[in-house]
N, C-alpha and C. Protein backbone atom coordinates (compact mmCIF):
# COMPACT_ATOMS: atom_id res chain seq x y z
N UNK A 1 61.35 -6.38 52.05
CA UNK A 1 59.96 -6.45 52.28
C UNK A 1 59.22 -5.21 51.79
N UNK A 2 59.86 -4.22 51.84
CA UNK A 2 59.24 -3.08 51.28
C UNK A 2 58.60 -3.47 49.79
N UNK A 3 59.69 -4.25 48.70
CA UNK A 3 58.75 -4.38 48.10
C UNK A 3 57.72 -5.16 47.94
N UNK A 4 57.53 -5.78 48.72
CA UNK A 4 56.10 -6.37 48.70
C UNK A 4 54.82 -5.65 48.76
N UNK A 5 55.55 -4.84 49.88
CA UNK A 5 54.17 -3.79 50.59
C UNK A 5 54.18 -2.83 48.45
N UNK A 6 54.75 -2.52 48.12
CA UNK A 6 54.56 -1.56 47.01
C UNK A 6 53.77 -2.48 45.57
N UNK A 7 54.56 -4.01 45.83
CA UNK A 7 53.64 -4.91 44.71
C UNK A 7 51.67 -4.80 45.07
N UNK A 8 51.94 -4.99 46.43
CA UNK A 8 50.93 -5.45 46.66
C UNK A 8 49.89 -3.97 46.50
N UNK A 9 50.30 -2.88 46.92
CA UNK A 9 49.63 -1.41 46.28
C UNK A 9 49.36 -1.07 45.18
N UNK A 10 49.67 -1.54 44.58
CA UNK A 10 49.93 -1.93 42.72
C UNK A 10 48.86 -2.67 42.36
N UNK A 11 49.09 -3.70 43.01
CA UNK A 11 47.67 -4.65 42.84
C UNK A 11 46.21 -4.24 43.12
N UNK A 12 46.66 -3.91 44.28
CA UNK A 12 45.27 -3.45 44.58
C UNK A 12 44.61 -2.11 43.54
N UNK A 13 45.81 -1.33 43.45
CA UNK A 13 45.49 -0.42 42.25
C UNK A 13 44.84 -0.63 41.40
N UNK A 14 45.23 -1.83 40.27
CA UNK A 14 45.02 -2.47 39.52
C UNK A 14 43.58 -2.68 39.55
N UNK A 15 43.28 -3.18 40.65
CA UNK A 15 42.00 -3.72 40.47
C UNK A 15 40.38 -3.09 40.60
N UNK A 16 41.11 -1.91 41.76
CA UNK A 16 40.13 -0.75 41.67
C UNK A 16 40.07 -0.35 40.27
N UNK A 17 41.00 0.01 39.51
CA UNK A 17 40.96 0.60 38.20
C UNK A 17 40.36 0.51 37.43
N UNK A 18 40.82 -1.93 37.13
CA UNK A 18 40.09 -2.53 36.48
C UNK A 18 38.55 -2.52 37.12
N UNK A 19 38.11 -2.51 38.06
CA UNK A 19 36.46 -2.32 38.74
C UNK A 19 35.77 -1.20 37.44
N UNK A 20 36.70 -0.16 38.00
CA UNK A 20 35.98 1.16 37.22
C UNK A 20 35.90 1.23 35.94
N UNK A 21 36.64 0.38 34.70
CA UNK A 21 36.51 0.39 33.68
C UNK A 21 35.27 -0.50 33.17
N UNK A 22 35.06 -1.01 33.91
CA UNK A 22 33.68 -2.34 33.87
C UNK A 22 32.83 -1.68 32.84
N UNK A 23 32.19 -2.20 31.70
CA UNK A 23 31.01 -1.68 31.09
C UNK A 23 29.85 -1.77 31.89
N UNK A 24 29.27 -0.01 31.94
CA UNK A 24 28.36 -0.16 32.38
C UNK A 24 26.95 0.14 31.86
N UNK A 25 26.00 -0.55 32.57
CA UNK A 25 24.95 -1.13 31.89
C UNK A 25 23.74 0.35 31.63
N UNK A 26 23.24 0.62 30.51
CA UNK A 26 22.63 1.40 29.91
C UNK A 26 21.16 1.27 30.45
N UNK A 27 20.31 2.46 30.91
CA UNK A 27 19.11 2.06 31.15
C UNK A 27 18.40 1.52 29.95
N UNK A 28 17.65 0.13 30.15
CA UNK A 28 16.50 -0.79 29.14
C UNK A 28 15.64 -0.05 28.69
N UNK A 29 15.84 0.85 28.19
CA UNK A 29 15.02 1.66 27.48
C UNK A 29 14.98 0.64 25.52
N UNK A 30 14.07 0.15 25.59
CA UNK A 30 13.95 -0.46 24.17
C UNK A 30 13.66 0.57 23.38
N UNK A 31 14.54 0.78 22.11
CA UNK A 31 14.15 1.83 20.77
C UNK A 31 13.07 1.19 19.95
N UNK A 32 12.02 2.32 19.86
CA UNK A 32 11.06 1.73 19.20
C UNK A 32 11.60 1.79 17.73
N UNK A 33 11.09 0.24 16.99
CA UNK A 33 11.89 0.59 15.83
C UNK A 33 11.42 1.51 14.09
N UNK A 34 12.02 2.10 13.63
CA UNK A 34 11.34 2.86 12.54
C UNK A 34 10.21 2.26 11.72
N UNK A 35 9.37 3.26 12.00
CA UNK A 35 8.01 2.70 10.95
C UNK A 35 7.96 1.83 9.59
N UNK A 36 7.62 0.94 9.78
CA UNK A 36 7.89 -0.12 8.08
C UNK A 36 7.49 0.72 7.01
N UNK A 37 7.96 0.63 5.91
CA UNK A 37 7.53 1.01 4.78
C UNK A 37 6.43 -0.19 4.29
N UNK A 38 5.47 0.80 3.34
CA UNK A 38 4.25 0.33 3.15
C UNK A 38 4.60 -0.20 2.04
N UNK A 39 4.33 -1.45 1.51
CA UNK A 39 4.41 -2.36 0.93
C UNK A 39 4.06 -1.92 -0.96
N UNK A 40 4.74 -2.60 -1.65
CA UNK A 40 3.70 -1.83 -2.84
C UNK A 40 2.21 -2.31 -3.25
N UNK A 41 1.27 -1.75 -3.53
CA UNK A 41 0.01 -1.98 -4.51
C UNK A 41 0.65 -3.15 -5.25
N UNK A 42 -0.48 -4.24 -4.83
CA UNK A 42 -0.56 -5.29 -5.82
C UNK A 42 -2.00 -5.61 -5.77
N UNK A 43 -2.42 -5.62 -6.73
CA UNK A 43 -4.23 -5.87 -7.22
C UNK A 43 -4.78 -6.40 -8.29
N UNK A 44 -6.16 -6.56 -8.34
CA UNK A 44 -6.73 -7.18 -9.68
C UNK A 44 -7.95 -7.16 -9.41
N UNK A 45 -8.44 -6.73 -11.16
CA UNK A 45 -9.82 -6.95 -10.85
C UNK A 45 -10.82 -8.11 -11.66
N UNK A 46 -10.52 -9.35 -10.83
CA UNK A 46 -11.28 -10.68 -11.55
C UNK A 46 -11.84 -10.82 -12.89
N UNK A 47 -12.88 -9.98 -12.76
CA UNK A 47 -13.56 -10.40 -13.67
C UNK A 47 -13.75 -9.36 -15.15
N UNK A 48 -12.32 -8.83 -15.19
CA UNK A 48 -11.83 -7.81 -16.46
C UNK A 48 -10.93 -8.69 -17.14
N UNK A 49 -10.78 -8.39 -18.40
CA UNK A 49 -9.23 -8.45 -19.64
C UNK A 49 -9.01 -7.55 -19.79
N UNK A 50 -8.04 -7.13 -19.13
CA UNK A 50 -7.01 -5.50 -18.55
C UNK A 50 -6.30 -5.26 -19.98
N UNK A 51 -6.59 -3.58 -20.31
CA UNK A 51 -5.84 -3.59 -21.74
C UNK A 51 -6.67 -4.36 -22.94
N UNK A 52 -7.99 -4.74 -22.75
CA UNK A 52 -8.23 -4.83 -24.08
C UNK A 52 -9.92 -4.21 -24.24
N UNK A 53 -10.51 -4.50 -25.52
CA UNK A 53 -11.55 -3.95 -25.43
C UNK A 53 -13.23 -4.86 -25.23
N UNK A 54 -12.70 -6.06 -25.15
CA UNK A 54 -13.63 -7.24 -25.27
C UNK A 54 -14.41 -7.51 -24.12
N UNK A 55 -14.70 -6.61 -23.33
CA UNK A 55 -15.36 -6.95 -21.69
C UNK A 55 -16.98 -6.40 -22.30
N UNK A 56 -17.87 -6.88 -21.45
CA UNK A 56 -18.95 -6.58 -21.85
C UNK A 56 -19.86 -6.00 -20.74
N UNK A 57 -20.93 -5.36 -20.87
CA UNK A 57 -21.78 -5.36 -20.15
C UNK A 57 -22.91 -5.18 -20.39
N UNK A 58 -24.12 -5.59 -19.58
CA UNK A 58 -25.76 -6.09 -19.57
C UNK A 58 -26.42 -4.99 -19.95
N UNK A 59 -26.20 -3.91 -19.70
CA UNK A 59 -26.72 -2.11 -19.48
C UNK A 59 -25.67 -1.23 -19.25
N UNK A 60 -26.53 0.31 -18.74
CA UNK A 60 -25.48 1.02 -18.52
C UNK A 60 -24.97 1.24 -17.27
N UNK A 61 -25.05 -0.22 -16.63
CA UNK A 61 -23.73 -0.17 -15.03
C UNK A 61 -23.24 -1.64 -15.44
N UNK A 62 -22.10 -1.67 -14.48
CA UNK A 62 -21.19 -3.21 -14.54
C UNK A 62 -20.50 -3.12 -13.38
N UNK A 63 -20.87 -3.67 -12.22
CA UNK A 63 -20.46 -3.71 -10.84
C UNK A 63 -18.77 -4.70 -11.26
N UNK A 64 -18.07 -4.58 -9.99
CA UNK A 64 -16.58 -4.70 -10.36
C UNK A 64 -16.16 -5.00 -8.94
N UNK A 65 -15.18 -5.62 -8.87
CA UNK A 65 -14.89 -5.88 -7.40
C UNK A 65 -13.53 -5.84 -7.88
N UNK A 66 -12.33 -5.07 -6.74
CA UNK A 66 -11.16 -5.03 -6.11
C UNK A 66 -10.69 -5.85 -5.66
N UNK A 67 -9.68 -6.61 -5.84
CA UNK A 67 -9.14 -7.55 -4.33
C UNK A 67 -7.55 -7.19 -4.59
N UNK A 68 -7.41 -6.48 -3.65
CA UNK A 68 -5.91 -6.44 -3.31
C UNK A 68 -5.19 -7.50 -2.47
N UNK A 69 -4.23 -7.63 -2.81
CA UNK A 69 -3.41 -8.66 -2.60
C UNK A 69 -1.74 -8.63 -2.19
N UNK A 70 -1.81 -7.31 -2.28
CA UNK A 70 -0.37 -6.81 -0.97
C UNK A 70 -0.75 -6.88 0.28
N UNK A 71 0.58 -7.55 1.12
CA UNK A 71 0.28 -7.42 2.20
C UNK A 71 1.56 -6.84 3.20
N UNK A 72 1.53 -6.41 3.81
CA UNK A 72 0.16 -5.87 4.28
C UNK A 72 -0.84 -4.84 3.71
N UNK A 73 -2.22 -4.53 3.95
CA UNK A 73 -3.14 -4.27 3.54
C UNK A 73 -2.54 -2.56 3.63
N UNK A 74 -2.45 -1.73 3.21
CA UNK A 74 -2.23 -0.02 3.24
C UNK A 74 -3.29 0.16 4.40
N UNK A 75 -2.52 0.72 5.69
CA UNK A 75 -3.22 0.92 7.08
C UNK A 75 -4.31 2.18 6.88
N UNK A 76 -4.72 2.77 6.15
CA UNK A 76 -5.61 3.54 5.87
C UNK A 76 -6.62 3.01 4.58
N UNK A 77 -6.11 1.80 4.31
CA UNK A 77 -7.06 1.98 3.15
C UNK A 77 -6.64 2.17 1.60
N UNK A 78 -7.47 2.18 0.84
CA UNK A 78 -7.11 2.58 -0.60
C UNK A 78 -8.48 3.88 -1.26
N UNK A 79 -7.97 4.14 -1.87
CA UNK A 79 -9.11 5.61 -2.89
C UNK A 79 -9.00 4.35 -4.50
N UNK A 80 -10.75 4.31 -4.76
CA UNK A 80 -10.33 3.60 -5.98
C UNK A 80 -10.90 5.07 -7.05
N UNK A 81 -10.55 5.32 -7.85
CA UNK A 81 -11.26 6.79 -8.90
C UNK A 81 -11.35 5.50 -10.07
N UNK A 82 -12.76 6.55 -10.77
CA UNK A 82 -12.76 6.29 -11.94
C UNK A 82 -13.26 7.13 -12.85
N UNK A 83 -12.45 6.91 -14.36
CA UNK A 83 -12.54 7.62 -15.28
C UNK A 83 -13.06 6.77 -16.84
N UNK A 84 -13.70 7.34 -16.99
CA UNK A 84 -14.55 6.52 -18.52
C UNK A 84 -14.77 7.69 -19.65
N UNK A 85 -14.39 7.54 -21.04
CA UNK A 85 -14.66 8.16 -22.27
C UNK A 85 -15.35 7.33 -23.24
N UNK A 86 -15.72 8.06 -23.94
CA UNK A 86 -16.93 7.42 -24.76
C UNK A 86 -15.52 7.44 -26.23
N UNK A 87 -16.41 6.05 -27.35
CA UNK A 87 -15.41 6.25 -28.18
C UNK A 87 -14.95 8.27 -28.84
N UNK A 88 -15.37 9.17 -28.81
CA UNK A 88 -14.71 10.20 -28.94
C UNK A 88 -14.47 11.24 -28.58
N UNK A 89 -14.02 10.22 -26.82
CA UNK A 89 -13.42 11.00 -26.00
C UNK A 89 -13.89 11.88 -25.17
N UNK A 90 -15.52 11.59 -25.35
CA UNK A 90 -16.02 12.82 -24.44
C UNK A 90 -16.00 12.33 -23.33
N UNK A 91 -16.27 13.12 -22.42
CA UNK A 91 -15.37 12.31 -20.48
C UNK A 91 -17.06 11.81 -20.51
N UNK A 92 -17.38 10.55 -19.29
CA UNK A 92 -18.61 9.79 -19.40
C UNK A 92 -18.85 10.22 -16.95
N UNK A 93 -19.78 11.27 -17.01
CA UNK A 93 -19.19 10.99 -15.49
C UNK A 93 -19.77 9.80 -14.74
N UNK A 94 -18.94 9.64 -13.92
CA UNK A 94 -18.97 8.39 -12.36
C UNK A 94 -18.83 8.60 -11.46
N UNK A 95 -19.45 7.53 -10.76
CA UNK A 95 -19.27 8.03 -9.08
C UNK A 95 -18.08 8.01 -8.58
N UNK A 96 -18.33 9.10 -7.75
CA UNK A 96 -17.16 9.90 -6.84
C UNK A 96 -16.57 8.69 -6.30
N UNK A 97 -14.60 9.13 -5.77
CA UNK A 97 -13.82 7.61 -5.68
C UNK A 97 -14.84 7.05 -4.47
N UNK A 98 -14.28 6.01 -3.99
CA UNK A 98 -14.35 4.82 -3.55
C UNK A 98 -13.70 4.80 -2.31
N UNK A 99 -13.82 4.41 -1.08
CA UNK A 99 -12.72 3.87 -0.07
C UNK A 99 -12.96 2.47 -0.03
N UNK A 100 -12.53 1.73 0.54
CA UNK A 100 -12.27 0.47 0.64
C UNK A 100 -10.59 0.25 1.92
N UNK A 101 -11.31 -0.12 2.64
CA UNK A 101 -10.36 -1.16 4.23
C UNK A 101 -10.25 -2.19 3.93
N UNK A 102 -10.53 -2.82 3.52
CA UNK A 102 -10.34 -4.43 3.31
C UNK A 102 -10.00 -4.84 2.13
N UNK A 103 -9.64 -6.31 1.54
CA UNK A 103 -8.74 -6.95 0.68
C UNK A 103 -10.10 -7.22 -0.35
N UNK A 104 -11.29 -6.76 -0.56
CA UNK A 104 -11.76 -6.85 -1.29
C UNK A 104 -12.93 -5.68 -1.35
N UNK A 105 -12.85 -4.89 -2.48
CA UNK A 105 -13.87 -4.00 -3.17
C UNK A 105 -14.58 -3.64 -3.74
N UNK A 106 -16.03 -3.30 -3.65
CA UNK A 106 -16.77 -3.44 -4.95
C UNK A 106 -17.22 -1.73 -5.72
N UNK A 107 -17.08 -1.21 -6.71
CA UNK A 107 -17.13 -0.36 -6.85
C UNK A 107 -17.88 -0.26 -8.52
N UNK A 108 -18.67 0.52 -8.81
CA UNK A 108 -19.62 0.44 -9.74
C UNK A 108 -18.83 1.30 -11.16
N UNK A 109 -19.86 0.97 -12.38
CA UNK A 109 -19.16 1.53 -13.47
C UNK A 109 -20.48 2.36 -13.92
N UNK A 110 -20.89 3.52 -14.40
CA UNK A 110 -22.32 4.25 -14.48
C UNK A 110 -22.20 4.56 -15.91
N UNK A 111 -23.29 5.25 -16.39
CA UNK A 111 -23.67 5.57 -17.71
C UNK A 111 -22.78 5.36 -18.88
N UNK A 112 -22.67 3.72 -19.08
CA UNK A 112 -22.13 3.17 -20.32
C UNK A 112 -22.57 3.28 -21.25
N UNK A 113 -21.89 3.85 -22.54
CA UNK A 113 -23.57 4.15 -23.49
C UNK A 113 -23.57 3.12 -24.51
N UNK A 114 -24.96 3.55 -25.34
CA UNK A 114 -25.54 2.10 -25.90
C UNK A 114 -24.54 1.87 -26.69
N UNK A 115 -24.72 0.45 -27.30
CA UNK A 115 -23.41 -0.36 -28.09
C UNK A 115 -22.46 0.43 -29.20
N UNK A 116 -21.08 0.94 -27.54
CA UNK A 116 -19.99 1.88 -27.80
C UNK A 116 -19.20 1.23 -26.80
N UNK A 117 -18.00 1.51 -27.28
CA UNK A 117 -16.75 0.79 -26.18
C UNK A 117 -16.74 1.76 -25.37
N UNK A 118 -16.41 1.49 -23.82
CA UNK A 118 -16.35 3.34 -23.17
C UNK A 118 -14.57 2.64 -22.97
N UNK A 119 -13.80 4.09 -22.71
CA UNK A 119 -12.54 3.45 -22.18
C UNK A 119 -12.37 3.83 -20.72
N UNK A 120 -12.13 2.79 -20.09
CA UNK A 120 -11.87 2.64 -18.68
C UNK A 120 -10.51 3.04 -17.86
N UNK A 121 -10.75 3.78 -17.03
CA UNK A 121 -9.42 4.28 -16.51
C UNK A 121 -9.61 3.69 -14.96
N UNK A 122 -8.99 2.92 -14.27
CA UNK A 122 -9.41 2.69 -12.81
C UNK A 122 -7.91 3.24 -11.93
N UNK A 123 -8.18 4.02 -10.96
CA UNK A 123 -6.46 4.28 -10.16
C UNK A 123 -7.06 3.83 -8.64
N UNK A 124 -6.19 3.27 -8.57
CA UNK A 124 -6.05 3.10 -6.73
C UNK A 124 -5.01 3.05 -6.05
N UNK A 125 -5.37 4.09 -5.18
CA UNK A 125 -4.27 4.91 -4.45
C UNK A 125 -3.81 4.61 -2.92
N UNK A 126 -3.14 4.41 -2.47
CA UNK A 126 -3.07 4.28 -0.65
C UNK A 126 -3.61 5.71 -0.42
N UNK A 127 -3.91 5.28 0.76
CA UNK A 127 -4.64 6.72 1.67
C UNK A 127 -3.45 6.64 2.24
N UNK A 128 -2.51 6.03 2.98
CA UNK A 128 -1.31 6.34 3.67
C UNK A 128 -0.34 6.69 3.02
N UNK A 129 0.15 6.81 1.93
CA UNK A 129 1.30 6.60 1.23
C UNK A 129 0.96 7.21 -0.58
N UNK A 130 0.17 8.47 -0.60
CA UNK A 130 -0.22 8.87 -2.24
C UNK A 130 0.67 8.10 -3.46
N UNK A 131 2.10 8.43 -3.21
CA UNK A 131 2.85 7.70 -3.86
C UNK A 131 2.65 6.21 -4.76
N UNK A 132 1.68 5.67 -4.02
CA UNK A 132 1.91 3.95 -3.66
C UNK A 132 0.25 3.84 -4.96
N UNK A 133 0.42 3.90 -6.18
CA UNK A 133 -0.76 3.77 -7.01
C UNK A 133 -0.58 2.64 -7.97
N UNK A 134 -1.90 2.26 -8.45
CA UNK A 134 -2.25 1.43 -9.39
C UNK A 134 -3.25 2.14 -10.51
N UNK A 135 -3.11 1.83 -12.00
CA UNK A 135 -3.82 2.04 -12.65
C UNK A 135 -3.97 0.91 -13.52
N UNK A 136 -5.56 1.08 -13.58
CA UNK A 136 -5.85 -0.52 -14.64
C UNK A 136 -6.66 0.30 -15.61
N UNK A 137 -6.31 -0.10 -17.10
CA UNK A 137 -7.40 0.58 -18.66
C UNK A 137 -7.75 -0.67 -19.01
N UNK A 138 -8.62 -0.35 -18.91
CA UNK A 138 -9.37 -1.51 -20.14
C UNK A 138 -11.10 -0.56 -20.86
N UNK A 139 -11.47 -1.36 -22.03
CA UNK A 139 -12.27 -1.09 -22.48
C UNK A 139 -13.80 -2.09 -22.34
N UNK A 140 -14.69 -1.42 -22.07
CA UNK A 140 -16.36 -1.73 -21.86
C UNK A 140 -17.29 -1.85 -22.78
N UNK A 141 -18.21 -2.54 -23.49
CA UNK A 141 -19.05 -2.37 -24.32
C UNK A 141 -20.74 -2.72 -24.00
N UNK A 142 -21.55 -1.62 -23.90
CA UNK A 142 -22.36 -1.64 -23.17
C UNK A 142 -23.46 -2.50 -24.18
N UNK A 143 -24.26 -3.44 -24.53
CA UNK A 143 -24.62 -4.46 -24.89
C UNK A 143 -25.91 -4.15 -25.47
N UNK A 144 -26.79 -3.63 -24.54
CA UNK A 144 -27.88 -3.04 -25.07
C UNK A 144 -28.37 -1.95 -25.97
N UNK A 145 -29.18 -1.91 -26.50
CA UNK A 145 -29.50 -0.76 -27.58
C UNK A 145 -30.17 0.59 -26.77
């Protein structure tokens, strides 16, 4: 009978043991998860032929609208700049960049000169993410004398 009494100490051993090995449960603390990366620049601007010189305009402005089309939208926004040369190259100035929050932008083109191609430089940039740019060239021809 003794060994019973020693199986049975064993057992019970056992089971305290097995108790204490139990996985135990971690406070629910949820990890917040790492910030998404911002999507790339995808855009267009309607009513251009990007890369060539055949766009026209009425005078010396030609209003222009943005619509970006990544999504998600860059959480700060976009910077649109612009840069214009006259055919020889002399810089043409414009208004200071642009912000724009939303999926569509309108941003102006200034002192196009009389019937001369200007060349168009447009960049748009995330405000969150500098990295994250677009550039569109195309060429302008201001119509009037």
């Amino acid at each position: 009978m003794p060994q019973k009494r020693y199986l049975l100490l064993f057992f019970l051993a056992l089971a305290i043991v097995a108790g204490g090995c139990k996985k135990k449960k971690k406070d629910d603390v949820t990890p917040y998860p790492p910030p998404g990366q911002e999507a790339d620049l995808v855009a267009t601007i309607p009513s251009i032929n990007l890369n060539q010189d055949n766009n026209a305009a009425q005078g010396a402005t030609l209003s222009l609208k943005l619509s970006i089309t990544s999504t998600p939208l860059p959480s700060r926004g976009v910077s649109i700049t612009v840069t214009a040369t006259d055919p020889s190259g002399a810089v043409i100035a414009q208004n200071a960049a642009v912000t724009g929050t939303t999926a569509s932008t309108d941003f102006t083109l200034i002192n196009l000169p009389s019937l001369k191609v200007a060349k168009i430089v447009v960049t748009v940039t995330s405000n969150s993410k500098a990295t994250n740019t677009l550039t569109f060239r195309f060429g302008v021809l201001n119509k009037t004398p």
